[in-house]
Each structure stands twice: as C-alpha cells, then as structure tokens.
C-alpha atoms as a PDB file:
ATOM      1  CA  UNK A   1      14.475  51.731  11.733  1.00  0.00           C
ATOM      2  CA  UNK A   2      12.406  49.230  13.129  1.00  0.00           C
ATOM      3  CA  UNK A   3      13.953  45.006  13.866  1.00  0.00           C
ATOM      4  CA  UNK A   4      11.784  43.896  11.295  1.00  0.00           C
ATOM      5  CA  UNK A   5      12.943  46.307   8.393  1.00  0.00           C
ATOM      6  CA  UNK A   6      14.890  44.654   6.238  1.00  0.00           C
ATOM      7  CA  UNK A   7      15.592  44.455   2.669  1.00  0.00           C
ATOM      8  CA  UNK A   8      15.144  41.161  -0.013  1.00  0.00           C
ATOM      9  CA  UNK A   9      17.030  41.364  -2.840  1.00  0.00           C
ATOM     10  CA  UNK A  10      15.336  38.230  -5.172  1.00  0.00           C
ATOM     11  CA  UNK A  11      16.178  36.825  -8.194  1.00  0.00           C
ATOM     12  CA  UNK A  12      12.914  36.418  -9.967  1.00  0.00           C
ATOM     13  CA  UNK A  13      14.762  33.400 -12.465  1.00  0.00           C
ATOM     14  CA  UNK A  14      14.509  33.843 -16.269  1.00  0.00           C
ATOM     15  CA  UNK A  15      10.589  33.861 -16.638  1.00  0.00           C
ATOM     16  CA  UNK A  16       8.696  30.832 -16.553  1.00  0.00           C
ATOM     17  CA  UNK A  17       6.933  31.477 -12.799  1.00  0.00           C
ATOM     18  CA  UNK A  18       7.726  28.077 -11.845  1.00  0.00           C
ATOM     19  CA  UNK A  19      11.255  28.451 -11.760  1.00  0.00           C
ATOM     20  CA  UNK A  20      11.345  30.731  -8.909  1.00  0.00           C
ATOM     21  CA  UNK A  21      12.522  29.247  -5.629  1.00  0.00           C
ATOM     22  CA  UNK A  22      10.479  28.511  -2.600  1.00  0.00           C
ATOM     23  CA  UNK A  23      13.031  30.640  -0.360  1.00  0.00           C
ATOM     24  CA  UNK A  24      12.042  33.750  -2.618  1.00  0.00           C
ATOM     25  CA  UNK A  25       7.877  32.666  -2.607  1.00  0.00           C
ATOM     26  CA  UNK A  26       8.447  33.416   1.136  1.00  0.00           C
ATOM     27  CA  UNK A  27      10.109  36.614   0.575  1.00  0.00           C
ATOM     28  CA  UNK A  28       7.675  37.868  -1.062  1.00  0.00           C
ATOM     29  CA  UNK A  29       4.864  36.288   1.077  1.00  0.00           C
ATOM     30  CA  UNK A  30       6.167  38.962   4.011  1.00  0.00           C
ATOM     31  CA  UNK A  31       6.927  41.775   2.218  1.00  0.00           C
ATOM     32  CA  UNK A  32       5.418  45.315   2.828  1.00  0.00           C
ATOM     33  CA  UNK A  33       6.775  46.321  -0.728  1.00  0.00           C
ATOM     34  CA  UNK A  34       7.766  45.254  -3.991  1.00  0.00           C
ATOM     35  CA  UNK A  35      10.062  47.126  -6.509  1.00  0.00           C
ATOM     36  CA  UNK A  36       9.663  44.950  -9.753  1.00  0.00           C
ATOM     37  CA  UNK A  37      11.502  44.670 -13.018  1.00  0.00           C
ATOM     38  CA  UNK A  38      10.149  45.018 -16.308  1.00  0.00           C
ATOM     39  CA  UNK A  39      11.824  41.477 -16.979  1.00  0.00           C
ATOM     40  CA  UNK A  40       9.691  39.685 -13.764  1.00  0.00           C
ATOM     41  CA  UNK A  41       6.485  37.509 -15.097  1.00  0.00           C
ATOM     42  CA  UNK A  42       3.865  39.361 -13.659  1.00  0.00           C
ATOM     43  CA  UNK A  43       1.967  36.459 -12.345  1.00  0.00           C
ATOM     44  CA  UNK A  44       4.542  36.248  -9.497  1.00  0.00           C
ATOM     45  CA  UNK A  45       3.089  38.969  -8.240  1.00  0.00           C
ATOM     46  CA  UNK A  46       0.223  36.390  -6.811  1.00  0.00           C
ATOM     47  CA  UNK A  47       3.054  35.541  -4.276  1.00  0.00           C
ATOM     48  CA  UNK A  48       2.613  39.246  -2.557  1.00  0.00           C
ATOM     49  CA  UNK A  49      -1.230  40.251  -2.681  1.00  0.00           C
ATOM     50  CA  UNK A  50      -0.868  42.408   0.595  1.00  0.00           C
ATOM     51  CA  UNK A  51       2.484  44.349  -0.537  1.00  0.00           C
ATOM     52  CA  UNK A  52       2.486  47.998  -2.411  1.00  0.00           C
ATOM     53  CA  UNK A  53       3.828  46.935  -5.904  1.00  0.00           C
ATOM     54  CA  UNK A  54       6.306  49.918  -7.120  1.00  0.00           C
ATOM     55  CA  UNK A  55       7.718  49.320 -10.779  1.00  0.00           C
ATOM     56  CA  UNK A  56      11.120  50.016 -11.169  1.00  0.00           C
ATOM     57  CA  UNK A  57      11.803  48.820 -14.627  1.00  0.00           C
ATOM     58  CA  UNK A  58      15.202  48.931 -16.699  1.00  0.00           C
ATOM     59  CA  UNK A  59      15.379  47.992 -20.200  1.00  0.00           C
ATOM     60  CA  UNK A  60      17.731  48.659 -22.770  1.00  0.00           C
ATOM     61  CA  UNK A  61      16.481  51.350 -24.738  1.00  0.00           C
ATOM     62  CA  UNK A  62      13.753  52.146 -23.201  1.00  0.00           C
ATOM     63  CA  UNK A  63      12.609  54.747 -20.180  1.00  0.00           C
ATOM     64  CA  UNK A  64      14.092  53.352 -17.430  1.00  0.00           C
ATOM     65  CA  UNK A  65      14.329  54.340 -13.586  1.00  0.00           C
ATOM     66  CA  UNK A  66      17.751  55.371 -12.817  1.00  0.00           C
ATOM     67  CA  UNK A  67      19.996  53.009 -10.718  1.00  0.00           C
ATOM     68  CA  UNK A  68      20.923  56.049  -7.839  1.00  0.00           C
ATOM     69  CA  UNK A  69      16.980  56.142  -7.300  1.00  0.00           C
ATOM     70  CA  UNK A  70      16.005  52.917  -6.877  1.00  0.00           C
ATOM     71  CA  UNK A  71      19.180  52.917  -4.198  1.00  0.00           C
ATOM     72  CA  UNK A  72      17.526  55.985  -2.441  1.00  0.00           C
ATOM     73  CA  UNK A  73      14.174  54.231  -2.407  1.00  0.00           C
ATOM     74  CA  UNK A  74      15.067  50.707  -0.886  1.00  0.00           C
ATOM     75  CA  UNK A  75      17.086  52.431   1.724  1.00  0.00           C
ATOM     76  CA  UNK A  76      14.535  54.950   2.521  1.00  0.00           C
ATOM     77  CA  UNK A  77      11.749  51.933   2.362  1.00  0.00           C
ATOM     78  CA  UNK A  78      13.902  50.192   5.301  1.00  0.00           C
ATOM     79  CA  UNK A  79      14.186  53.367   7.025  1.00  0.00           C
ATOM     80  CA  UNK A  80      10.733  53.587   7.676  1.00  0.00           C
ATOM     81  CA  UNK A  81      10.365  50.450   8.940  1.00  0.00           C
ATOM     82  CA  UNK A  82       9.484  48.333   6.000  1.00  0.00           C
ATOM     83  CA  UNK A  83       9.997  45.182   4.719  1.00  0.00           C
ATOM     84  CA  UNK A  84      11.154  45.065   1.140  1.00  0.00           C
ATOM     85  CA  UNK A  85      11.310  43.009  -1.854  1.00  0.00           C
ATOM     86  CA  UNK A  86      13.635  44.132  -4.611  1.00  0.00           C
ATOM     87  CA  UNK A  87      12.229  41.410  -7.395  1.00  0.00           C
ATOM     88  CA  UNK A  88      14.800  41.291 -10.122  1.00  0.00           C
ATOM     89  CA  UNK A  89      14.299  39.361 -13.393  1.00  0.00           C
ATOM     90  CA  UNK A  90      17.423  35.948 -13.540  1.00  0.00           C
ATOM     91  CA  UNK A  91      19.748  36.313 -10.675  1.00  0.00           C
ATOM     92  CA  UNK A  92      20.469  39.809  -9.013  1.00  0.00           C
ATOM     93  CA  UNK A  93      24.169  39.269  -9.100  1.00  0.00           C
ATOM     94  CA  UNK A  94      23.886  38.227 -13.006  1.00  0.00           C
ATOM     95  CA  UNK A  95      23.723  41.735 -14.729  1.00  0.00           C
ATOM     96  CA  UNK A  96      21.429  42.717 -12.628  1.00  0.00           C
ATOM     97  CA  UNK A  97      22.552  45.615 -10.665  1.00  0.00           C
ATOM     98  CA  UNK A  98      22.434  43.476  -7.400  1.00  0.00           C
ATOM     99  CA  UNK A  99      25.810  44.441  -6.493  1.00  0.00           C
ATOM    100  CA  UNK A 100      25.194  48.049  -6.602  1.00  0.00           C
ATOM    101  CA  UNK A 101      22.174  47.592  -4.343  1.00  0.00           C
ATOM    102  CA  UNK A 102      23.513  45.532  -1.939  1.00  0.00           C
ATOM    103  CA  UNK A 103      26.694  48.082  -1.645  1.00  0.00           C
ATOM    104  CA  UNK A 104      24.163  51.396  -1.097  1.00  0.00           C
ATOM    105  CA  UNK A 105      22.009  49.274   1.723  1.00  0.00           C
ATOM    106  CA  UNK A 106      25.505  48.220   3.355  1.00  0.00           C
ATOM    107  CA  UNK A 107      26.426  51.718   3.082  1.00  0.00           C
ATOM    108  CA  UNK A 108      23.579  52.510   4.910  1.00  0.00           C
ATOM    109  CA  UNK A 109      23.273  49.903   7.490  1.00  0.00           C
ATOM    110  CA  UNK A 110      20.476  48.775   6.417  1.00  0.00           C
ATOM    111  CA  UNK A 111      19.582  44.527   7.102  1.00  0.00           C
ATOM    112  CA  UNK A 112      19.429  43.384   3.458  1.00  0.00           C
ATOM    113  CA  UNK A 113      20.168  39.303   2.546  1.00  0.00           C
ATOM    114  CA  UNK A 114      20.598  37.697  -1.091  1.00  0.00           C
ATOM    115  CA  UNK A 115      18.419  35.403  -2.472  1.00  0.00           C
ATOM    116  CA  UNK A 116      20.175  33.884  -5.681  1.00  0.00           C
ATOM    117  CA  UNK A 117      17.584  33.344  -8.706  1.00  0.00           C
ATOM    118  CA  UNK A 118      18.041  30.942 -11.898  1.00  0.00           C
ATOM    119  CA  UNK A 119      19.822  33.458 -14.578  1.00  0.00           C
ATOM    120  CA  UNK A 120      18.107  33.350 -17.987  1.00  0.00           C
ATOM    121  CA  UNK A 121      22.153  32.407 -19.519  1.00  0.00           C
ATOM    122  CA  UNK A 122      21.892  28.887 -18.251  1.00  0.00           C
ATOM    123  CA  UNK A 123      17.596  28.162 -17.882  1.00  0.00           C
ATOM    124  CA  UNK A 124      16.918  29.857 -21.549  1.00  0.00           C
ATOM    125  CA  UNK A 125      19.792  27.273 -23.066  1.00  0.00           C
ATOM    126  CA  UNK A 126      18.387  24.327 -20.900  1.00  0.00           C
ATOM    127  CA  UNK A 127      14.950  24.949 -22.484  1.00  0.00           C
ATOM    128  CA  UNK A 128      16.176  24.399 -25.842  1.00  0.00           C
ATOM    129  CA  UNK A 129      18.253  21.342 -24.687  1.00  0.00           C
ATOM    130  CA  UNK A 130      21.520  22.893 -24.847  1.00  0.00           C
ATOM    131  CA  UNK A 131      24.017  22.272 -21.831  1.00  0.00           C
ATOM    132  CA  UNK A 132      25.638  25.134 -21.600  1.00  0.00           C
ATOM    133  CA  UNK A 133      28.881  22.945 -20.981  1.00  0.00           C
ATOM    134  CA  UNK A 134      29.604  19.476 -22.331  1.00  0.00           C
ATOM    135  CA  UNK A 135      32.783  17.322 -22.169  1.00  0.00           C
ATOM    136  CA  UNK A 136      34.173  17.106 -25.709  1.00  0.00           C
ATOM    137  CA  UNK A 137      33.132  20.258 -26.918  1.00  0.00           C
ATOM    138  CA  UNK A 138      34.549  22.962 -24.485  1.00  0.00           C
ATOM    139  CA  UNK A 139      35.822  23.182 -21.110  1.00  0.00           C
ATOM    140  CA  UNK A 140      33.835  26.341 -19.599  1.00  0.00           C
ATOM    141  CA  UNK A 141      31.177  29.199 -19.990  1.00  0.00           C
ATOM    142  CA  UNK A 142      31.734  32.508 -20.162  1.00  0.00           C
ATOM    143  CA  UNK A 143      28.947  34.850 -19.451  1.00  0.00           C
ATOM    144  CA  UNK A 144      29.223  38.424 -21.269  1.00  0.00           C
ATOM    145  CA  UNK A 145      27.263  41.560 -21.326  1.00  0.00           C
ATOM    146  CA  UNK A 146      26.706  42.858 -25.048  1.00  0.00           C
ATOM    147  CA  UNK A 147      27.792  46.043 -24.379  1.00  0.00           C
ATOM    148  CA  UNK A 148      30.176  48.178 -21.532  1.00  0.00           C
ATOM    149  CA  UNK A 149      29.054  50.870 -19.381  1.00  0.00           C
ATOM    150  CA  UNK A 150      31.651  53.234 -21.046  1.00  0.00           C
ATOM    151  CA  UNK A 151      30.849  51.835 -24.864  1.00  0.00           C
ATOM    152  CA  UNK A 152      34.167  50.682 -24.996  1.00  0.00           C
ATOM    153  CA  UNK A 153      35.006  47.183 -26.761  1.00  0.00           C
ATOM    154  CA  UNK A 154      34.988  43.817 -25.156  1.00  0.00           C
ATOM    155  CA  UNK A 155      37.860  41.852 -25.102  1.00  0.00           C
ATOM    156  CA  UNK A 156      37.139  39.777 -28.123  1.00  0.00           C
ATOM    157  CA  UNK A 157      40.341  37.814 -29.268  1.00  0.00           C
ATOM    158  CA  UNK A 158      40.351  36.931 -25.455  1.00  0.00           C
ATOM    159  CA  UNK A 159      36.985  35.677 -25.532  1.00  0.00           C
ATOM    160  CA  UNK A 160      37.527  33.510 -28.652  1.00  0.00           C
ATOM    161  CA  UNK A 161      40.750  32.041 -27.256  1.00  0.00           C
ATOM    162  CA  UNK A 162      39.259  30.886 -24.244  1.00  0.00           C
ATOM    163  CA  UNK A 163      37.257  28.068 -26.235  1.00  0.00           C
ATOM    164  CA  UNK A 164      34.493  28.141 -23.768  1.00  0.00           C
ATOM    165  CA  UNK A 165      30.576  28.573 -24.815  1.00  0.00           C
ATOM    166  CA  UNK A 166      30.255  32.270 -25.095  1.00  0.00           C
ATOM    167  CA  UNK A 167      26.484  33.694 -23.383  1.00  0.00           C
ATOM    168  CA  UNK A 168      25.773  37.414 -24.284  1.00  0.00           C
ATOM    169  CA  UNK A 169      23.209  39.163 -22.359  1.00  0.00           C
ATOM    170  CA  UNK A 170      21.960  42.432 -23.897  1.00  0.00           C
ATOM    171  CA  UNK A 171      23.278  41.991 -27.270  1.00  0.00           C
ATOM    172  CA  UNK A 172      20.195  41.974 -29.569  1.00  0.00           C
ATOM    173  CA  UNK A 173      20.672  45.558 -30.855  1.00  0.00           C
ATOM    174  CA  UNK A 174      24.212  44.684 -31.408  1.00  0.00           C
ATOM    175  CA  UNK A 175      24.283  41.654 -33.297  1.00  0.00           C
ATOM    176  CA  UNK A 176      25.934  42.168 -36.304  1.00  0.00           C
ATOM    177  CA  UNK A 177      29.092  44.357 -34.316  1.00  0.00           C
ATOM    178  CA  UNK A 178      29.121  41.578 -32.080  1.00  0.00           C
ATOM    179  CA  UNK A 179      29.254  38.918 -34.842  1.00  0.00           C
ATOM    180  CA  UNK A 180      32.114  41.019 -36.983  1.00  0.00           C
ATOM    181  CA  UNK A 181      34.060  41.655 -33.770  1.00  0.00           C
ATOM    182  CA  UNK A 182      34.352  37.516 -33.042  1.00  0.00           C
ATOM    183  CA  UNK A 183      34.889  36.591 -36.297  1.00  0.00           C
ATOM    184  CA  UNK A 184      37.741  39.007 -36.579  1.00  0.00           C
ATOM    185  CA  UNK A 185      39.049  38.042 -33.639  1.00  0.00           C
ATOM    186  CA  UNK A 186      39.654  34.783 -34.890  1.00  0.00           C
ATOM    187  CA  UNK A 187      35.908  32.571 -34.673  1.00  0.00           C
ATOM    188  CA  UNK A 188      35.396  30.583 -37.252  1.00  0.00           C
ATOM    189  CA  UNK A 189      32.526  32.193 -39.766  1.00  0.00           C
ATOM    190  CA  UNK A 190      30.577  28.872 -39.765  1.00  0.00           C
ATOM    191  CA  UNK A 191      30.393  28.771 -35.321  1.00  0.00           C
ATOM    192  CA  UNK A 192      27.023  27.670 -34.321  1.00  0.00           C
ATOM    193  CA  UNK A 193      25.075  30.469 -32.639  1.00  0.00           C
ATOM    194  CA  UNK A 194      21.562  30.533 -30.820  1.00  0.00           C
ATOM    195  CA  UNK A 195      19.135  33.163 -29.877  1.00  0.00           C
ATOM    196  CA  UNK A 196      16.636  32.713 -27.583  1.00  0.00           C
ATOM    197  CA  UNK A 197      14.020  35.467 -27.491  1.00  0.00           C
ATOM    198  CA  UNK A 198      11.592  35.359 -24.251  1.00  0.00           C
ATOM    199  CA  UNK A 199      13.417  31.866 -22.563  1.00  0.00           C
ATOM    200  CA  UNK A 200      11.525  29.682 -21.020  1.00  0.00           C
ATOM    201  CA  UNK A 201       8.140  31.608 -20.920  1.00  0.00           C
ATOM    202  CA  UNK A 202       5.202  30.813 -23.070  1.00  0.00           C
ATOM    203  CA  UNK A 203       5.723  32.806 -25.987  1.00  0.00           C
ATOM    204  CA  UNK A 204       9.447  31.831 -26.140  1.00  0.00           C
ATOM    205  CA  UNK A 205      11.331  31.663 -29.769  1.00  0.00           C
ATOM    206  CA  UNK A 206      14.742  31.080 -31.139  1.00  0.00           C
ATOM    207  CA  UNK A 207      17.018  31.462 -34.025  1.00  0.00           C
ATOM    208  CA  UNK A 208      19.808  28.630 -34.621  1.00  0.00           C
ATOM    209  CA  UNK A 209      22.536  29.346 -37.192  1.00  0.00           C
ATOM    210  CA  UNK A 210      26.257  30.259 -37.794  1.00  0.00           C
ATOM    211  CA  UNK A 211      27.598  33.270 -36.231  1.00  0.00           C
ATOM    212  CA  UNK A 212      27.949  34.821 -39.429  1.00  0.00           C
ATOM    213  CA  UNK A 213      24.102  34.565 -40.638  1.00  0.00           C
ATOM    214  CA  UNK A 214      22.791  35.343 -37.841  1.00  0.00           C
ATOM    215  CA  UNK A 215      22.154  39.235 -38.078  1.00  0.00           C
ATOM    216  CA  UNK A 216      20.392  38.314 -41.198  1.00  0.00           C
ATOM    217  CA  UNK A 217      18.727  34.984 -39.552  1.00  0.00           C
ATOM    218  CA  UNK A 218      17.655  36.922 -35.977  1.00  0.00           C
ATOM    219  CA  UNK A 219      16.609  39.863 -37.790  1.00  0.00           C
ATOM    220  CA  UNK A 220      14.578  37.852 -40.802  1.00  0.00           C
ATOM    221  CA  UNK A 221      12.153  36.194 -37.739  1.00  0.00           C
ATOM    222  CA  UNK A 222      12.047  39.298 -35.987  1.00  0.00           C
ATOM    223  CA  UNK A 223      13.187  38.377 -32.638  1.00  0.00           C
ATOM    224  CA  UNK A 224      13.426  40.992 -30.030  1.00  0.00           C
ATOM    225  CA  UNK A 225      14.159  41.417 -26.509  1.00  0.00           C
ATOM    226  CA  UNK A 226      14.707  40.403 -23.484  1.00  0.00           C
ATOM    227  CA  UNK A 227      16.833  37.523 -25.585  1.00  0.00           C
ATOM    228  CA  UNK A 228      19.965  35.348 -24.957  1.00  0.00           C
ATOM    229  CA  UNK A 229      22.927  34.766 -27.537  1.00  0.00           C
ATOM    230  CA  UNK A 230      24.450  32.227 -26.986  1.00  0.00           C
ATOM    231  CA  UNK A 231      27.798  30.857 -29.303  1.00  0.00           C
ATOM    232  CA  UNK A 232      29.774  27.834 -29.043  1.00  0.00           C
ATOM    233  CA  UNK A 233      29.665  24.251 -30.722  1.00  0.00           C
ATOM    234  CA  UNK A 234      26.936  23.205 -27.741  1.00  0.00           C
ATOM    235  CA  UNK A 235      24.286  24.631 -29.848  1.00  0.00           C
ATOM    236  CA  UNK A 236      24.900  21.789 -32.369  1.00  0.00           C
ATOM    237  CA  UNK A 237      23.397  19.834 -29.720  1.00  0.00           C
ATOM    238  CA  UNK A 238      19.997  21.744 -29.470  1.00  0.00           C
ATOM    239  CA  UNK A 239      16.177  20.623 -30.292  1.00  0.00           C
ATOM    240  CA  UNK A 240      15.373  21.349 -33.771  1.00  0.00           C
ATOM    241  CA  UNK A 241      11.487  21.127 -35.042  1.00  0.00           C
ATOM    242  CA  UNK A 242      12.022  21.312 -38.125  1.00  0.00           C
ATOM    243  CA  UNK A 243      14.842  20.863 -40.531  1.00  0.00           C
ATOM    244  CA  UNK A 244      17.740  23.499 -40.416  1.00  0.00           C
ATOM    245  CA  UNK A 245      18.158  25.896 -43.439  1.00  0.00           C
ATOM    246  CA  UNK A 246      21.313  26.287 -45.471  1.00  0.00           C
ATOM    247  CA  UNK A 247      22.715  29.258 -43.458  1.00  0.00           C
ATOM    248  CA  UNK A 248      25.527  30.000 -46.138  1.00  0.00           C
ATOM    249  CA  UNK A 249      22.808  30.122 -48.748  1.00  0.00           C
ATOM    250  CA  UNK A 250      20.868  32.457 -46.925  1.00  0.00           C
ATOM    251  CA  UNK A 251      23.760  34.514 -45.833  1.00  0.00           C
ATOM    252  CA  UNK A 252      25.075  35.004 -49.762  1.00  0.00           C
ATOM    253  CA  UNK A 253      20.921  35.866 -50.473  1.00  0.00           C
ATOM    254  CA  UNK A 254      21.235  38.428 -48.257  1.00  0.00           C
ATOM    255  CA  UNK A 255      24.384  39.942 -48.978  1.00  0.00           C
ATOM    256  CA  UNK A 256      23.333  39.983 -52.647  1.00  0.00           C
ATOM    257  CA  UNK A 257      19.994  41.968 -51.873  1.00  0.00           C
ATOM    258  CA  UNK A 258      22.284  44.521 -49.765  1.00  0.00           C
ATOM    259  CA  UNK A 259      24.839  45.113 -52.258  1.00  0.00           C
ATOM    260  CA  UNK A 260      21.689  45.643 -54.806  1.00  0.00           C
ATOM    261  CA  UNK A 261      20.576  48.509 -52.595  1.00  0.00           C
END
C-alpha cells in the first residue's frame, strides 16, 4: 500500500448538489475512484471527472450490492494504492452503513477519514420550513429507521413517550404498520405527520396530514422513495400552498370504500 492510498468516506447530503460541503468537493477532486449510491445526485459527479466511477447502489427493495462486497472492494482499492471516495447519499454515519465501512478499513489498516454530510432527516424538514425542534412543542428529535435488520418491532410506546419529533428513514413501504403501531402505543390519531418524497431536490413532493390518514393521504399522491416521515406537532408549523384538506373526512372516505370491497 502506497502513502497516498487512503480511503474517503463522504456524505453526499440529502440531494440538492449544493448542499454538499467544500471539504467533500475536495475529496472527490483527488480521488482515483468513486463507489456511488443510488441516493447521490448524479451531477456531483462533475466534482471527480478524472476518477473510475463504480456504482454501488442500495435501495430498499431493489437489487442491491451487498454490504461484505463493497467492504472487500474499498479495502482492496487502498491496497493497490488508490485513492478512494466512498460517496454516500445524507451522512455516512446516518443509516448509511458508514460504521460498517469504517470498522472493515480499520480492520484492515487501511488510512480512511470521515467526512460528515447533511442527513436528508434534518435538510428534507428544513426545506419545507419545519425545524425539526422548536421550544414549546417538544424537547428533542429522535431519528428512527422504519424497519430492523432482524424484522423485529421498534420500540414504539418508548418512542411515543419520549415526546420528541419522531424522523423515520425507510418507512414508505411500511406506512400503515408504522402508523397502527404509534397510535397503539399511545399517539394521538389526529398527530400531525409529513412525508417528504425526493427532499430538497428538484422534483421534491410532500404529503401533510394526521398520522392516521396518512397511508391513505401518501398513498392517494403516490409518493415513493427515497422519502422522509417525519411525526410530531412541528409539522403544524410547515409551508402549505394551498389550503389543507379535512384529513378525518378523507380518512372515513377511505375506510368506507375499503369496507365496500
């Protein structure tokens, strides 16, 4: 291994190019290779014209390269000398496998450093003018994955007691277990939830309505990943552009066309 290999591993931030730091333009500006997320906006690529682009891409249900070989392949990269950019969508240590990586490159003595991205929990709520935390409405964040490794449940009634805005990262496909499972652990029905499909990027979309609707709501305007949930009385304080529906109306509509069927 040469002095100069060394490994990058880069938070990307949560998809509008801009919002990448400078410290991470550079990274990318000397590196020999890229492994790239599905989740990174390809026009940071324009930051690493000389480097050998590899995708690496892992999205939830969808073909995806397995974790062990994208460990094999960074440390066998720096093993031969290169220097590497791991380019990870958000922040590498926000559900992003980061850990992992930087654990197999230690194992391996390989040089690696961190470069800390903006994570798509905090920049897709800012976009839609919602602080994530606000005196006089909670007292914290909690950042959540929609789903465990094992399949196992979350720890819901734990969640709700905490009384902090709740931010759930790969939950789309598990809305409406995810919205049962808080409002039987105690959440009020009627708890303002967002969704924010694509945050901060161009084509970016969202959902606003109680916890309860929104199955019915997310799944009516056809919102799909990569998107953020995001629960807690804060969203009362987002951007509207256009007058909000009556969510219990259009809950009890669509509970009447399902128990039709």
């Amino acid at each position: 291994m040469t002095s100069a290999a060394k490994v990058y591993l880069v938070g990307a931030g949560p998809g509008d190019p801009d919002l990448i730091t400078l410290k991470a333009i550079k990274a990318l500006q000397q590196a020999e290779v890229v492994l790239v997320d599905d989740l990174v906006n390809p026009a940071l690529l324009a930051h690493c014209p000389q480097a050998r682009i590899v995708p690496v891409g892992k999205r939830g249900g969808c073909k995806s390269t397995p974790q062990h070989f994208i460990n094999r392949m960074l440390v066998a990269l720096a093993e031969q000398g290169q220097q590497v950019v791991r380019l990870k969508g958000g922040d590498p240590f926000v559900f992003g496998r980061g850990g992992e990586e930087m654990l197999a490159l230690r194992a391996a003595n390989v040089p690696y450093e961190i470069i800390p991205g903006m994570t798509s929990g905090i920049a897709a709520c800012a976009s839609m003018e919602v602080p994530v935390t606000h005196r006089g409405l909670n007292h914290g964040v909690t950042f959540v994955t929609g789903h465990t490794q094992d399949g196992g449940p979350l720890p819901w009634q734990a969640l709700v007691a905490s009384n902090t805005t709740l931010v759930i990262y790969m939950g789309l496909q598990h809305l409406p277990e995810i919205s049962r499972a808080l409002i039987e652990a105690g959440m009020s029905a009627d708890m303002p939830c967002m969704v924010v499909e694509n945050g901060t990027r161009d084509d970016q979309r969202s959902v606003i309505s109680s916890i309860q609707a929104m199955p019915y709501e997310a799944h009516r305007e056809e919102i799909k990943s990569p998107a953020i949930i995001v629960v807690g009385e804060v969203v009362t304080l987002a951007k509207r552009t256009e007058q909000a529906p009556d969510w219990q109306h259009s809950l009890q509509s669509w509970l009447n066309q399902a128990h039709a069927a």
